[in-house]
Protein backbone atom coordinates (compact mmCIF):
# COMPACT_ATOMS: atom_id res chain seq x y z
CA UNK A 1 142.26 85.19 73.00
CA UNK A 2 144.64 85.20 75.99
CA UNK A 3 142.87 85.84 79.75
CA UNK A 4 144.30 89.58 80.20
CA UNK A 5 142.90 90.29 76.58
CA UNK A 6 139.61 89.12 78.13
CA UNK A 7 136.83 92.06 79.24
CA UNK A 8 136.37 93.03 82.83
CA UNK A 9 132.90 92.08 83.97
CA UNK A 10 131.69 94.55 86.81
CA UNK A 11 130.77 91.58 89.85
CA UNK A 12 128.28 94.47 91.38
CA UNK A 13 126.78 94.95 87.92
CA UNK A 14 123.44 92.83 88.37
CA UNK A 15 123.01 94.46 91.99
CA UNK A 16 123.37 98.00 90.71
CA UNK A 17 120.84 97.21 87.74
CA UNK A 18 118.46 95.63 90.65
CA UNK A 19 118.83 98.52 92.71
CA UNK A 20 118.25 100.95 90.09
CA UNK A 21 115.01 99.06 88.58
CA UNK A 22 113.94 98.39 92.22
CA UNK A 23 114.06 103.02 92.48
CA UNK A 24 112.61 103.24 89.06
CA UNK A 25 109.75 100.46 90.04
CA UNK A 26 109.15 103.14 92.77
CA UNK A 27 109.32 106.35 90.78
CA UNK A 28 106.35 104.42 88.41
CA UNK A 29 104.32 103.40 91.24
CA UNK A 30 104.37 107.38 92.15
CA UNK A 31 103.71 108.09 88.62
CA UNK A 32 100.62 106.04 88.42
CA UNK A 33 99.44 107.17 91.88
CA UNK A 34 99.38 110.35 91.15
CA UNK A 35 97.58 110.21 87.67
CA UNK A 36 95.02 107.74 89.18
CA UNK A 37 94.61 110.43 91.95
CA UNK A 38 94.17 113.48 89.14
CA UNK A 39 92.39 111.30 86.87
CA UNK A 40 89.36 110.71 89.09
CA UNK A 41 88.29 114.01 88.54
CA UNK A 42 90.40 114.94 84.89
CA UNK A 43 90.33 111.88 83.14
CA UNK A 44 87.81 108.95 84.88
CA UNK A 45 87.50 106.98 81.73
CA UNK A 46 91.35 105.97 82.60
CA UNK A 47 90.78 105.00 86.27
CA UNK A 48 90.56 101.13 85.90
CA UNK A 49 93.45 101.50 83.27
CA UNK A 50 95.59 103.14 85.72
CA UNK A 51 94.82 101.22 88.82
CA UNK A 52 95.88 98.02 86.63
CA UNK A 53 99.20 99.44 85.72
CA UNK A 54 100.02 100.95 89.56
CA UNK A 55 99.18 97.19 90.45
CA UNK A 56 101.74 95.99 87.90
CA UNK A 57 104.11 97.95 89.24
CA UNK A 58 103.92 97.34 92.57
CA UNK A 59 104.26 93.67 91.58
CA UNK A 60 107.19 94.54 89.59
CA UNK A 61 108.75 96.79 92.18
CA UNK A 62 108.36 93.38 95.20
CA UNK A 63 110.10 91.32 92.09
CA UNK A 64 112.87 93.64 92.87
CA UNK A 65 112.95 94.16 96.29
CA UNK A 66 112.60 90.54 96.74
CA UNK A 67 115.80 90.04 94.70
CA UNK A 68 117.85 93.18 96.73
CA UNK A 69 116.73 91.10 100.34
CA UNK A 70 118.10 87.85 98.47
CA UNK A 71 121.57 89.55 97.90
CA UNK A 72 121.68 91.73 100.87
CA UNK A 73 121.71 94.89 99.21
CA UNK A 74 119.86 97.84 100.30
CA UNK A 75 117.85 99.75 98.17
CA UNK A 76 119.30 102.48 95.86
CA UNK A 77 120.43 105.90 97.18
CA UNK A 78 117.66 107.58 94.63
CA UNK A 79 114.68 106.17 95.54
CA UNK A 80 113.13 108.55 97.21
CA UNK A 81 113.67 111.06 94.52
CA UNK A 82 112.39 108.82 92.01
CA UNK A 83 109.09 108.32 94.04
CA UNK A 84 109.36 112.26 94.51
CA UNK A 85 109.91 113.10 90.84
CA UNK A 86 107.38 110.43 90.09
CA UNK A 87 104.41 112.00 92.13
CA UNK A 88 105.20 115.53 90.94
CA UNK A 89 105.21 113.89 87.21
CA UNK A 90 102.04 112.13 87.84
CA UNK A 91 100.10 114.45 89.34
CA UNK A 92 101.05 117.38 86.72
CA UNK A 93 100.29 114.92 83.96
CA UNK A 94 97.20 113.54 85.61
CA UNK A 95 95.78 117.26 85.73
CA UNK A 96 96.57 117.45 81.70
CA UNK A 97 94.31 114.98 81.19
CA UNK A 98 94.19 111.99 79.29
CA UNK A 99 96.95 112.73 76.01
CA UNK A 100 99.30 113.95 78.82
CA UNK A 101 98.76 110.54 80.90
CA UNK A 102 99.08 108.22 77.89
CA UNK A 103 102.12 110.64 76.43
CA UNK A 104 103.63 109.89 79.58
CA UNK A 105 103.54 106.34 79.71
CA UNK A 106 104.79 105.75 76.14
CA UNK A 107 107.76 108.33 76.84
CA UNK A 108 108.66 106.44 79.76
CA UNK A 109 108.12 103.01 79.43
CA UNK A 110 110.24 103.25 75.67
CA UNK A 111 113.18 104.33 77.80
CA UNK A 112 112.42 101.89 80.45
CA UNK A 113 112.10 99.12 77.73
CA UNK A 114 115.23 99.88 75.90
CA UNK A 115 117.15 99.97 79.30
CA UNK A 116 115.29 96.42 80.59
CA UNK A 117 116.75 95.01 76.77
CA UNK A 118 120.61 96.33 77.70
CA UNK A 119 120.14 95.02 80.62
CA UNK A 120 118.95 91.40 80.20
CA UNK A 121 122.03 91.65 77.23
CA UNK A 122 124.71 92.71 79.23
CA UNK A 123 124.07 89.91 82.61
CA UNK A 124 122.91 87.24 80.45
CA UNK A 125 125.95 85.15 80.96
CA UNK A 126 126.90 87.01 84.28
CA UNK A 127 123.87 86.89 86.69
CA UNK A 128 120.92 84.63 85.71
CA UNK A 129 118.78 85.49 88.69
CA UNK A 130 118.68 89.44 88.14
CA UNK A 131 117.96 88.27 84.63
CA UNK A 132 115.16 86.33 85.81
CA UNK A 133 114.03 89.09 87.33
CA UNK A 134 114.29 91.53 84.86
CA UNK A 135 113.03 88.98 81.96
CA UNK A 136 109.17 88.72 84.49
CA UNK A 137 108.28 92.59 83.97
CA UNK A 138 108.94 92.80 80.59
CA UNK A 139 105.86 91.77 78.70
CA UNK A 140 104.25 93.86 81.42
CA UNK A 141 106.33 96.99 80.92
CA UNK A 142 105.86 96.19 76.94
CA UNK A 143 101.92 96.12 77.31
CA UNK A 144 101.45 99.56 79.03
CA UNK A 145 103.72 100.86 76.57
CA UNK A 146 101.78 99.25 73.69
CA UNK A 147 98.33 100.41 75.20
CA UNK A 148 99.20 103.58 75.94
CA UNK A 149 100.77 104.29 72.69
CA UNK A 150 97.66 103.33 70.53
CA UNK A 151 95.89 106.06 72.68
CA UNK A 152 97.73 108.90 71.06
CA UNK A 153 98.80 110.88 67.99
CA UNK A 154 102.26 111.47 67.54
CA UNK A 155 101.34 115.08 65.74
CA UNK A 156 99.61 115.91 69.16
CA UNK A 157 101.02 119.08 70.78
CA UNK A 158 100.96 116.61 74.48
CA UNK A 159 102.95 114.28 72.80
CA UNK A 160 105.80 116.88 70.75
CA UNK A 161 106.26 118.30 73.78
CA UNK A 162 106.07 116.00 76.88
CA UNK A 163 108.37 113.09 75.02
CA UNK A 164 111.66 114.81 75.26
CA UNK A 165 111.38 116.37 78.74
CA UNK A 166 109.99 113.02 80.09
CA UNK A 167 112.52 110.76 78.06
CA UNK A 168 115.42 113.06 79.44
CA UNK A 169 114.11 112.55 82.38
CA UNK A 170 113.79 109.52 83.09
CA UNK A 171 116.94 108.40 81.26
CA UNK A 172 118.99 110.83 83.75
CA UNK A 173 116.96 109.22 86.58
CA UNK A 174 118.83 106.04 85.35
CA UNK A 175 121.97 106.88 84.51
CA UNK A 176 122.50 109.01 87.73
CA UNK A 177 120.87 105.75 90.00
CA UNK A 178 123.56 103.44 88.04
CA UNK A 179 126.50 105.27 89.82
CA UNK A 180 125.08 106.11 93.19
């Protein structure tokens, strides 16, 4: 294979997928906090369950902004509207109840989880520090996933419905935050 046969590698790629996990750490953190904040009085049997995954996330979410100060990037044009769409999300779901909370989580941490594997695929020879940094959420990302998904029914009316709005979702979220 000659060098101009050779694929162009994006140089920005690992700080766009930073910046854009760094928003989406944020729009999950607003998720959680407003479910926590619903479920206190809709769904209490989830409260130390959800206060474990916002504190995940806001671990997750430093992982990233620690790597964005390390590169001197700022943070991601859509962050705010992630948190925004996050809290709105939350707090509807949080007032559903317990099958809309879990529904949620499994809808977006399966989208979340197949981006985080494209991801850690496409910079693994290219950038092994936002790989790093991608690679230390995972199992975390993978267990709320996991727990929340053993929670439900698939046949449930929460979870026919909620999946595709909240998988379309949050996929846009993504794609639109990788070209800002």
């Amino acid at each position: 294979m000659n060098a101009s046969a050779a694929p162009l590698i994006d140089p920005n790629l690992g700080n766009r997928m930073i910046k854009v996990d760094h928003a989406g750490e944020h729009g999950a953190i607003c998720i959680y906090s407003g479910q926590l904040f619903m479920a206190r009085l809709f769904a209490p049997g989830m409260v130390g369950e959800l206060q474990e995954f916002l504190a995940h996330e806001r671990r997750h979410r430093a992982v990233f902004q620690a790597e964005l100060q390390r590169r001197g990037y700022r943070r991601c044009r859509s962050y705010w509207l992630c948190g925004l769409g996050g809290l709105v999300l939350g707090l509807l779901t949080g007032v559903c109840g317990r099958k809309a909370i879990a529904t949620t989580t499994v809808a977006v941490e399966s989208v979340v989880l197949k981006h985080l594997a494209h991801q850690l695929h496409a910079l693994r020879d290219v950038d092994p520090l936002a790989v790093a940094a991608i690679a230390s959420i995972v199992e975390e990302e993978q267990h709320h996933h996991d727990h929340s998904a053993a929670q439900i029914d698939v046949r449930d009316p929460w979870f026919r419905a909620l999946t595709p709005v909240v998988t379309a979702w949050t996929e846009a979220v993504i794609w639109m935050g990788m070209r800002t």
